[in-house]
PDB file of N, CA and C in Angstrom:
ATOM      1  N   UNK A   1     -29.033   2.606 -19.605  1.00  0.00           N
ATOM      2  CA  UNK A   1     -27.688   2.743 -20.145  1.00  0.00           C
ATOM      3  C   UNK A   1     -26.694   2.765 -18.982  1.00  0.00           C
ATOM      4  N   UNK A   2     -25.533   1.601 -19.203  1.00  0.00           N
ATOM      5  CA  UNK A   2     -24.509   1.598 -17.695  1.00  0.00           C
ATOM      6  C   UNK A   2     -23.950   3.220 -18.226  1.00  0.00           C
ATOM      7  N   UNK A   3     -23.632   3.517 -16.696  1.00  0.00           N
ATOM      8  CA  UNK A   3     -22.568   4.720 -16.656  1.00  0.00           C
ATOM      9  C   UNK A   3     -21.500   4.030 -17.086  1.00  0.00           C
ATOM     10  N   UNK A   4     -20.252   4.992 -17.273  1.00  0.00           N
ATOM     11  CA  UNK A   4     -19.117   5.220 -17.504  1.00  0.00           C
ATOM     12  C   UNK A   4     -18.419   4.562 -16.810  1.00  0.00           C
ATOM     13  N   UNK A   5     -18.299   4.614 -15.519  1.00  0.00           N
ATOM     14  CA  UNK A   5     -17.714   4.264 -14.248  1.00  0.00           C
ATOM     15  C   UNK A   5     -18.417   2.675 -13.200  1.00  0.00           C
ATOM     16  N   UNK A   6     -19.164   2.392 -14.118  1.00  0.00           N
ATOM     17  CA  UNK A   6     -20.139   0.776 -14.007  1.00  0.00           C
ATOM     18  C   UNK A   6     -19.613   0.013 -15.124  1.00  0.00           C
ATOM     19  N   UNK A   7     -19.820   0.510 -16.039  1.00  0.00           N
ATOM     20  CA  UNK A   7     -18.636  -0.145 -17.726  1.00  0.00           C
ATOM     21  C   UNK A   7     -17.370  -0.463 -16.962  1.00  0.00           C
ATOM     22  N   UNK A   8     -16.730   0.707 -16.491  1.00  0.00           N
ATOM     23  CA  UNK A   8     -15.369   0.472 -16.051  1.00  0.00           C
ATOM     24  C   UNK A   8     -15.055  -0.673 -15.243  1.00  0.00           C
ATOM     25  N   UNK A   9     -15.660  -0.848 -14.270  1.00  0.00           N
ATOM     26  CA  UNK A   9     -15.288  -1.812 -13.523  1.00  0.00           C
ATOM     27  C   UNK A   9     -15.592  -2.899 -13.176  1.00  0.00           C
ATOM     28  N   UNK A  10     -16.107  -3.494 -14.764  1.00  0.00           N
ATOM     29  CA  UNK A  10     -16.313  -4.831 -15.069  1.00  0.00           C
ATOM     30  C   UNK A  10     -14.838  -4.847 -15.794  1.00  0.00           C
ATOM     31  N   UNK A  11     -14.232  -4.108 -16.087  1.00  0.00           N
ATOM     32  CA  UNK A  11     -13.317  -4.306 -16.906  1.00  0.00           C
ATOM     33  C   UNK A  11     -11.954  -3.960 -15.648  1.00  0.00           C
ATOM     34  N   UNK A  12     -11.475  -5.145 -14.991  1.00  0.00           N
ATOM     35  CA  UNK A  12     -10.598  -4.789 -13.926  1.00  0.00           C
ATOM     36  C   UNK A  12      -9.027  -4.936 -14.387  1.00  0.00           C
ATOM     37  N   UNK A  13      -8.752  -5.388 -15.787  1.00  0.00           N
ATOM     38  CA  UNK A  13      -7.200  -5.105 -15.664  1.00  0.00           C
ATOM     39  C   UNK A  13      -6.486  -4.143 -15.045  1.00  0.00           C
ATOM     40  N   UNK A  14      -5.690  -4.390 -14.366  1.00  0.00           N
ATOM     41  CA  UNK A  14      -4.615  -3.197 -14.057  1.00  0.00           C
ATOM     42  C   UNK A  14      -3.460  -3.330 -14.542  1.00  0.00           C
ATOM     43  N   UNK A  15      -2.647  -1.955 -15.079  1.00  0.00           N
ATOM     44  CA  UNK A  15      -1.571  -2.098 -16.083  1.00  0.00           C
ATOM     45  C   UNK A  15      -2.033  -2.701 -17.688  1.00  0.00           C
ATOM     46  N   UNK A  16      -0.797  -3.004 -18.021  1.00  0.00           N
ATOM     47  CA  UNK A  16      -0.514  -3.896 -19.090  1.00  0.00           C
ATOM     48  C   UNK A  16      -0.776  -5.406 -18.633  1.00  0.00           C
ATOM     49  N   UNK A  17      -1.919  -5.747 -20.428  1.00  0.00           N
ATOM     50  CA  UNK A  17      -1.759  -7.632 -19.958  1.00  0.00           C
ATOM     51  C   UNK A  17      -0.499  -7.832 -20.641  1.00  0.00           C
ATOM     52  N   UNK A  18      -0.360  -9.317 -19.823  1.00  0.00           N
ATOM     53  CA  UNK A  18       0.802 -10.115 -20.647  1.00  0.00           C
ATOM     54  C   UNK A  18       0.895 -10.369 -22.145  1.00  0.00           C
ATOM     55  N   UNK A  19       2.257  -9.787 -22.486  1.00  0.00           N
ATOM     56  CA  UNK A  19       2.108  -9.657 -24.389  1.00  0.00           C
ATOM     57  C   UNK A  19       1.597 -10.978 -24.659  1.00  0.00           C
ATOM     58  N   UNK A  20       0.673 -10.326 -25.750  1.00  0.00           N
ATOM     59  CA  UNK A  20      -0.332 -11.296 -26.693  1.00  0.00           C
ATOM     60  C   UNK A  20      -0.664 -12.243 -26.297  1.00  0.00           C
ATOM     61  N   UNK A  21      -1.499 -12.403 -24.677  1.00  0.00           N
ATOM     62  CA  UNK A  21      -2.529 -12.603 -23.720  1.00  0.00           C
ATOM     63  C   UNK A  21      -3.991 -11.861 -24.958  1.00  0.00           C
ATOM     64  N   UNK A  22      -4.868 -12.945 -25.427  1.00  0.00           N
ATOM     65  CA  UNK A  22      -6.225 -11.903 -26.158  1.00  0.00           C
ATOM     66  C   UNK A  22      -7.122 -11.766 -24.907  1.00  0.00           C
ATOM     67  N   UNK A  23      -7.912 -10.418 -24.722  1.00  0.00           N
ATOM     68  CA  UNK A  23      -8.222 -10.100 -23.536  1.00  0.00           C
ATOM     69  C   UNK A  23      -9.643  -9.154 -24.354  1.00  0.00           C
ATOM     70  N   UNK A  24     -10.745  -8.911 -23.811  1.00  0.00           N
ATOM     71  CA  UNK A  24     -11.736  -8.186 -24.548  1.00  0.00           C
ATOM     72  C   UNK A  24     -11.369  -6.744 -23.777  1.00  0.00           C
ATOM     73  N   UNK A  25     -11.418  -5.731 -24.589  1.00  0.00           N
ATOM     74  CA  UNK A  25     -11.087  -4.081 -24.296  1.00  0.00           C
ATOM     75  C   UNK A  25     -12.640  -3.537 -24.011  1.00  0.00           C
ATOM     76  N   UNK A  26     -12.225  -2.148 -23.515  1.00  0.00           N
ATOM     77  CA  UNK A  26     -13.480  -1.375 -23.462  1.00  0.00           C
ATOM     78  C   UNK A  26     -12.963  -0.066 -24.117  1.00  0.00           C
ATOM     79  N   UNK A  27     -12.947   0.982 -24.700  1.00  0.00           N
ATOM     80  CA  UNK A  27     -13.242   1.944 -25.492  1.00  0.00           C
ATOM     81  C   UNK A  27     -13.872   2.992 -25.083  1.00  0.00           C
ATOM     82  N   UNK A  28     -13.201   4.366 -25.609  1.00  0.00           N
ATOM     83  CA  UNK A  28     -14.236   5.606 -25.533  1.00  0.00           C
ATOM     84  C   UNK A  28     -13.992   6.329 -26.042  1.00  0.00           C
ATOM     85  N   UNK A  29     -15.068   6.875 -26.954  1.00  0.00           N
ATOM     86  CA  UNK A  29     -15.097   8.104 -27.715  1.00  0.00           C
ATOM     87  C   UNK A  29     -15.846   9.225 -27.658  1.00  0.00           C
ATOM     88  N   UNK A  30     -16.242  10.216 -28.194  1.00  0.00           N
ATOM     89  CA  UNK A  30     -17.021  10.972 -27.318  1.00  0.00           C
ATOM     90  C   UNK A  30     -18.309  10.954 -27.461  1.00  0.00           C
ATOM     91  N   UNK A  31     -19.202   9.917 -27.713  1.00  0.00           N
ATOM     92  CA  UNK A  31     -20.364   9.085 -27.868  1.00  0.00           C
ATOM     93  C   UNK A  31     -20.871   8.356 -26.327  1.00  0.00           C
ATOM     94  N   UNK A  32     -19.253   8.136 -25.825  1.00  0.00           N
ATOM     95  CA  UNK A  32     -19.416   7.083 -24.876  1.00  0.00           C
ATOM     96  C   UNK A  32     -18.382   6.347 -25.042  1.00  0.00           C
ATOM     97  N   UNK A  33     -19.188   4.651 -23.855  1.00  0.00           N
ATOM     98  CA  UNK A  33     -17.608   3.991 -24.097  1.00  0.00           C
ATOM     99  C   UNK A  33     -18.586   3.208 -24.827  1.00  0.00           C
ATOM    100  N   UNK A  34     -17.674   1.634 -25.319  1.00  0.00           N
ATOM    101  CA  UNK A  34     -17.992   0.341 -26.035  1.00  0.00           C
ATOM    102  C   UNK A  34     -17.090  -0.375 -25.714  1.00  0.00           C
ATOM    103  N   UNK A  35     -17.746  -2.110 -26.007  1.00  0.00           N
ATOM    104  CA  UNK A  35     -16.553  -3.185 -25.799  1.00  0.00           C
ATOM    105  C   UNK A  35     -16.446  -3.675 -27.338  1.00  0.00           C
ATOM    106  N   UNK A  36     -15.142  -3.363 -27.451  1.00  0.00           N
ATOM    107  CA  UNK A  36     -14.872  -4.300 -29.034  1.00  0.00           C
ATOM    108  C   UNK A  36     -15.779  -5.344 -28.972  1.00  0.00           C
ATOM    109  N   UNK A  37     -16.052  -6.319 -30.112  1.00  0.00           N
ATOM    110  CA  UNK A  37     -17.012  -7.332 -30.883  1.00  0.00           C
ATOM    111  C   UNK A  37     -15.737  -8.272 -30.242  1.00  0.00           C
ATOM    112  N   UNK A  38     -14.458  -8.097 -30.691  1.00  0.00           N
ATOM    113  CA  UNK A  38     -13.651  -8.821 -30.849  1.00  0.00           C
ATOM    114  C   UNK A  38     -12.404  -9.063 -30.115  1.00  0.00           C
ATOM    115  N   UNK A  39     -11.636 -10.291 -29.705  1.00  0.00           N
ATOM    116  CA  UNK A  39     -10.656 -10.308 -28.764  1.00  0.00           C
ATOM    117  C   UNK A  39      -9.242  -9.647 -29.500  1.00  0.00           C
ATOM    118  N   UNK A  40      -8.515  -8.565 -27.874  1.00  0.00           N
ATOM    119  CA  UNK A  40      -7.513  -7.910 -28.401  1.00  0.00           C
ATOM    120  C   UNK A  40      -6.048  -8.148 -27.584  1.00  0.00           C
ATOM    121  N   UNK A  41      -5.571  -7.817 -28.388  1.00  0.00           N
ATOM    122  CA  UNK A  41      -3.954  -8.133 -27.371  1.00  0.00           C
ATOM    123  C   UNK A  41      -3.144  -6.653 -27.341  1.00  0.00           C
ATOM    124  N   UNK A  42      -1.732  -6.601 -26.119  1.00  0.00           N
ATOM    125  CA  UNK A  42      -1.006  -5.675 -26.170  1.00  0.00           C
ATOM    126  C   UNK A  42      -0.052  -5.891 -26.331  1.00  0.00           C
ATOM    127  N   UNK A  43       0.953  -5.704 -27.417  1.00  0.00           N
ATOM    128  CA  UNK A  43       2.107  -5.921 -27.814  1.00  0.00           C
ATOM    129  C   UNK A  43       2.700  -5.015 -27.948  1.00  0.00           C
ATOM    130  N   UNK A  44       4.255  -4.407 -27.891  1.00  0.00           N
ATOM    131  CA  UNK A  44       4.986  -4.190 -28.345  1.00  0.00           C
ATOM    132  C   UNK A  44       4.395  -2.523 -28.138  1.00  0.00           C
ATOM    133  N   UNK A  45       3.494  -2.173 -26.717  1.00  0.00           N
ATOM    134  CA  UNK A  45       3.448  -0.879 -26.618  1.00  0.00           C
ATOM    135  C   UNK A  45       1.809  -0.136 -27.385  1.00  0.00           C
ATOM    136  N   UNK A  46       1.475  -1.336 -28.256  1.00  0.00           N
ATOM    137  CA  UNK A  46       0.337  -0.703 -28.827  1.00  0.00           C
ATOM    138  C   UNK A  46      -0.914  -2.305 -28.843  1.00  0.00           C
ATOM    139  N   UNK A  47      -1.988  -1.580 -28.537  1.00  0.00           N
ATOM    140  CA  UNK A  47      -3.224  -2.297 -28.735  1.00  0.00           C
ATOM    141  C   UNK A  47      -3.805  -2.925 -30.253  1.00  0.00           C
ATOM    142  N   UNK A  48      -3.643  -4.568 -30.963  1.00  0.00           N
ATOM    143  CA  UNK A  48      -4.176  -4.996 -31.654  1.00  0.00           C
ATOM    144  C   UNK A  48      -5.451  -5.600 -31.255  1.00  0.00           C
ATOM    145  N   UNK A  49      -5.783  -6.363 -32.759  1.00  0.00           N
ATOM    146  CA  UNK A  49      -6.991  -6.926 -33.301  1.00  0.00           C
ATOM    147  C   UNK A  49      -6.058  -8.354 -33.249  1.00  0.00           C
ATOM    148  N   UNK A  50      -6.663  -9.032 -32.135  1.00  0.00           N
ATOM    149  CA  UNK A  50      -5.478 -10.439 -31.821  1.00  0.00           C
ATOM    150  C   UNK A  50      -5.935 -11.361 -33.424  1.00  0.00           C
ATOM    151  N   UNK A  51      -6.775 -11.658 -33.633  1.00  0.00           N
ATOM    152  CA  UNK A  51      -6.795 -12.220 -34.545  1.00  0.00           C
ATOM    153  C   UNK A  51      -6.229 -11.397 -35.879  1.00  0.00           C
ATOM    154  N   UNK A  52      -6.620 -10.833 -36.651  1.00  0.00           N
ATOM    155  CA  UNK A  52      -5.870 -10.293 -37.560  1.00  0.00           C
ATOM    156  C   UNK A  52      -4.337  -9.019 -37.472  1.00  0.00           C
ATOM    157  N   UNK A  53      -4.168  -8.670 -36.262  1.00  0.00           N
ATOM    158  CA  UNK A  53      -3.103  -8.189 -35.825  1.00  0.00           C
ATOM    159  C   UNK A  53      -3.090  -6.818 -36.468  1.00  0.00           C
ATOM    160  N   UNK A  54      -3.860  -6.107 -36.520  1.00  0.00           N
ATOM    161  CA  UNK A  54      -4.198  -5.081 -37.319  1.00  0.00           C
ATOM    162  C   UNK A  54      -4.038  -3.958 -35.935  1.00  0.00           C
ATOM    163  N   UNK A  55      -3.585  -2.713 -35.965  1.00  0.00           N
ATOM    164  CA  UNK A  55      -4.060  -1.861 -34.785  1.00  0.00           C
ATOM    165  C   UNK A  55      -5.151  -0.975 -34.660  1.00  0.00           C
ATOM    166  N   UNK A  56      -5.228  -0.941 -33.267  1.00  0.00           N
ATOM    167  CA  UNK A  56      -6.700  -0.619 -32.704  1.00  0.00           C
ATOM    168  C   UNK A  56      -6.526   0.897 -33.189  1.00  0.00           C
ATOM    169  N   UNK A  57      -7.372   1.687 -33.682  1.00  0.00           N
ATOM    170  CA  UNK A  57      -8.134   3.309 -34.146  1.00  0.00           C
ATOM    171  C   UNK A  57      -9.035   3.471 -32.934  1.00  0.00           C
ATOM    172  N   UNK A  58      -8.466   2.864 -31.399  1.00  0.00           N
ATOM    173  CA  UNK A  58      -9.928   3.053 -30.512  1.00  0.00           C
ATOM    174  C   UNK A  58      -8.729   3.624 -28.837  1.00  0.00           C
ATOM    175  N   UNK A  59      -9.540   4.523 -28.695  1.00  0.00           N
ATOM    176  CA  UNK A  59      -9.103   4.419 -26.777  1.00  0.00           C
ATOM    177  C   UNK A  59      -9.624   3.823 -25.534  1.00  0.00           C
ATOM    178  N   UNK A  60      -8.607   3.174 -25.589  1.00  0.00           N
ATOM    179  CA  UNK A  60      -8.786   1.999 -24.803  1.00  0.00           C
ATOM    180  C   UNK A  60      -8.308   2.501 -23.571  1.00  0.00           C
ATOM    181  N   UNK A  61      -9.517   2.000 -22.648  1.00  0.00           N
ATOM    182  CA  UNK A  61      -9.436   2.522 -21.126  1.00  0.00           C
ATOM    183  C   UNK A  61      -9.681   1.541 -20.177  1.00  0.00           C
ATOM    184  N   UNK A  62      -9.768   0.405 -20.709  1.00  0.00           N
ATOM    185  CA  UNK A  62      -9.885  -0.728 -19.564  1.00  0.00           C
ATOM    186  C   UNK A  62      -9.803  -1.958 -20.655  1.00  0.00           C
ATOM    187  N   UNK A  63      -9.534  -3.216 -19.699  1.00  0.00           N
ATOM    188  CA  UNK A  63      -9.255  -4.576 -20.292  1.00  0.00           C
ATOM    189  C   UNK A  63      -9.784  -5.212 -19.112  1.00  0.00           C
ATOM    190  N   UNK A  64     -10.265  -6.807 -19.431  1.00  0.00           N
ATOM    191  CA  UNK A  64     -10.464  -7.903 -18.848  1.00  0.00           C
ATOM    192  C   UNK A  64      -9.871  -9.417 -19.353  1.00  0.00           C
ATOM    193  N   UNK A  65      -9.882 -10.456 -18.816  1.00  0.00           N
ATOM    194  CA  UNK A  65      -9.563 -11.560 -19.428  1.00  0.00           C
ATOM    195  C   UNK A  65     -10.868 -11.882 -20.269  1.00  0.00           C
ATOM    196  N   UNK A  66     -10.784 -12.513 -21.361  1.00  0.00           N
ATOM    197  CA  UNK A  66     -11.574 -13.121 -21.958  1.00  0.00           C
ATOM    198  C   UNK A  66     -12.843 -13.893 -21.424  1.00  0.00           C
ATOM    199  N   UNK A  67     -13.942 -13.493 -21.462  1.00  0.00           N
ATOM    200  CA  UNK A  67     -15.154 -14.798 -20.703  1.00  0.00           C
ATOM    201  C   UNK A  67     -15.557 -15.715 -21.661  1.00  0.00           C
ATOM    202  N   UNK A  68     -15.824 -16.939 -21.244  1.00  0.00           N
ATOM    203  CA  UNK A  68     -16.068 -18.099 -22.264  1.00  0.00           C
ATOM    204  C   UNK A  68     -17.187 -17.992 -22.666  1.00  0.00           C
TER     205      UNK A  68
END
C-alpha cells in the first residue's frame, strides 16, 4: 500500500489548475487517500466532476494533468 506522502507526489500540481483544465485529483478521507475514477476541473473556487459538472463531496489534496 503507497504511503500518503508517495500518493502525493505523483500528483505535482501546485496551486490552482487553469479554470476547466480536466486534470485527475487525489482525495482523502479518513480511510486514506484515493484518485477519483474520473477527470475533474476547478472552477469558480470549487472542485467539479468535468464531465457532468456536478461538485466534488471529496478533499482534494493534490492534482495532476491528465495521462493518456
Amino acid at each position: 500500500m503507497a504511503t500518503r506522502e508517495k500518493r502525493l507526489a505523483q500528483f505535482d500540481g501546485e496551486g490552482e489548475p487553469p479554470p476547466d483544465l480536466p486534470v485527475q485529483v487525489l482525495c482523502e478521507d479518513q480511510s486514506g487517500t484515493y484518485e477519483l475514477p474520473f477527470p475533474c476541473r476547478f472552477a469558480d473556487g470549487a472542485w467539479r466532476n468535468h464531465e457532468s459538472g456536478g461538485a466534488l463531496e471529496a478533499n482534494v489534496i493534490g492534482w495532476r494533468l491528465r495521462r493518456s
